[in-house]
C-alpha atoms as a PDB file:
ATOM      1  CA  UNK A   1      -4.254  11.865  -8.012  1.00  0.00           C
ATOM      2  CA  UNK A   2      -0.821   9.880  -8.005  1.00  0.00           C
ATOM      3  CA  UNK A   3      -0.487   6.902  -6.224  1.00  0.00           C
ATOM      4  CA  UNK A   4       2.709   4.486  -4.199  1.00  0.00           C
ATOM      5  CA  UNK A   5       2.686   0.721  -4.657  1.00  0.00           C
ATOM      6  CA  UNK A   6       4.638  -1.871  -2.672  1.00  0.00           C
ATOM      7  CA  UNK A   7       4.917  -5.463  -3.075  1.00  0.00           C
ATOM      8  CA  UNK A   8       6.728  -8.149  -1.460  1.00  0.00           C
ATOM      9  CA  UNK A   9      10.226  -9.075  -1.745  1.00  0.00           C
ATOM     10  CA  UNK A  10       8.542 -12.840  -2.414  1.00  0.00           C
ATOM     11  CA  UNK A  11       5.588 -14.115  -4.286  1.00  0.00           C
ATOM     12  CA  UNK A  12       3.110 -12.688  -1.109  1.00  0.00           C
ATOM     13  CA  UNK A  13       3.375  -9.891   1.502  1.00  0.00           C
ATOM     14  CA  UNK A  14       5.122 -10.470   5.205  1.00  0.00           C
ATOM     15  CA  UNK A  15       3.599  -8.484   7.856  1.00  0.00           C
ATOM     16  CA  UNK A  16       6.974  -6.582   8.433  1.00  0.00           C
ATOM     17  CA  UNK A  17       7.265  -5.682   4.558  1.00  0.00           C
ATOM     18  CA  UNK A  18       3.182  -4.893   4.744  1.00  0.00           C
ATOM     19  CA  UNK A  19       4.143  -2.320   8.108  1.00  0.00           C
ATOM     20  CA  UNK A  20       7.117  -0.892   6.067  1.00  0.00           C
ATOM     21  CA  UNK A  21       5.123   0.064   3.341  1.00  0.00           C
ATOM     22  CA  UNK A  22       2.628   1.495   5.186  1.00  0.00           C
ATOM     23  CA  UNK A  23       5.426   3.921   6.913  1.00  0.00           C
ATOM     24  CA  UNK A  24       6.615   4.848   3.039  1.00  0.00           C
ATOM     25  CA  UNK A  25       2.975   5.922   2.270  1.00  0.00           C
ATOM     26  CA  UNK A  26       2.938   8.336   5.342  1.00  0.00           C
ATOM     27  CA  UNK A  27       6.117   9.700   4.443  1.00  0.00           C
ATOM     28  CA  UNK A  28       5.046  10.050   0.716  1.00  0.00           C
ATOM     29  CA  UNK A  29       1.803  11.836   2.017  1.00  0.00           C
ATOM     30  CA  UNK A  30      -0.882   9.396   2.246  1.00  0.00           C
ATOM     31  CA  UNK A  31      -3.423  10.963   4.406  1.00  0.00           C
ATOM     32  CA  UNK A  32      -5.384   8.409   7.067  1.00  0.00           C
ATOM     33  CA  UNK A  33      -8.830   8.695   5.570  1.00  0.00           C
ATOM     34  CA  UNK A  34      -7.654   7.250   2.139  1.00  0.00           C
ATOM     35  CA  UNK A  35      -8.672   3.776   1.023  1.00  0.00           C
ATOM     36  CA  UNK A  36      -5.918   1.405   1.029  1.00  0.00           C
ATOM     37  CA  UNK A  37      -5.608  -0.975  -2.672  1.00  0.00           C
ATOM     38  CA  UNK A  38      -4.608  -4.527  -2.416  1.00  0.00           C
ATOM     39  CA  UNK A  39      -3.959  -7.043  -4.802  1.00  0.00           C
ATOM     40  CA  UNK A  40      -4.573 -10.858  -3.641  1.00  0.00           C
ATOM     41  CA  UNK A  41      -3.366 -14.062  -4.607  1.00  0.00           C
ATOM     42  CA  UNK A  42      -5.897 -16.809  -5.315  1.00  0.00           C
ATOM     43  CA  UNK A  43      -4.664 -18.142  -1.667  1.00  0.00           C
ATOM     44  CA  UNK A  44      -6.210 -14.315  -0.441  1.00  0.00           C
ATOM     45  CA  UNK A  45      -2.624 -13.512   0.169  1.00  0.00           C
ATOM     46  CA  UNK A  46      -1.417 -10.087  -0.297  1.00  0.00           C
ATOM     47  CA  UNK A  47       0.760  -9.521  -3.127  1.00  0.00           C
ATOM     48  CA  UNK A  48       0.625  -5.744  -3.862  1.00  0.00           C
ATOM     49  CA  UNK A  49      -0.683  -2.706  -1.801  1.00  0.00           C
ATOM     50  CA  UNK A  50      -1.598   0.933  -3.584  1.00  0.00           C
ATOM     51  CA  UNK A  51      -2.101   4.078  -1.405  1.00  0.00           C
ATOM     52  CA  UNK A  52      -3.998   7.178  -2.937  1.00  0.00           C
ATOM     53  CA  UNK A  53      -0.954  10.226  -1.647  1.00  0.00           C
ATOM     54  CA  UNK A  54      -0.762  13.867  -3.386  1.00  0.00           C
ATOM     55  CA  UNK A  55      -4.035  16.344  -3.837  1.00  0.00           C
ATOM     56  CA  UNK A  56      -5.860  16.177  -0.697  1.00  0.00           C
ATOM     57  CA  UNK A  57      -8.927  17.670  -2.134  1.00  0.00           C
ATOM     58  CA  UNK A  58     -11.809  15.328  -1.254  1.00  0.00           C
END
């Protein structure tokens, strides 16, 4: 299983950078029934998300 992470170009996620990322991770082959990883701040800001993309086998 590989994985493809984005973070923000700041500290925390914007929405636009958290929709962008989510476009990569299509386009990288991350299928739609795959959890979706996310890394918080101690404000519960995003800072990082992690999408499972490669062998489809589950």
């Amino acid at each position: 299983m590989s994985f493809i992470s984005f973070s923000g170009a700041e500290k925390d996620m914007t929405l636009n950078e958290l929709e962008e990322g989510l476009k990569k991770a299509r386009v990288a082959g991350a299928a739609g029934h795959r959890y979706v990883y996310a890394e918080l701040s101690t404000s519960g800001k995003i800072k990082q998300i992690r999408f499972e993309i490669g062998d489809d086998g589950c």
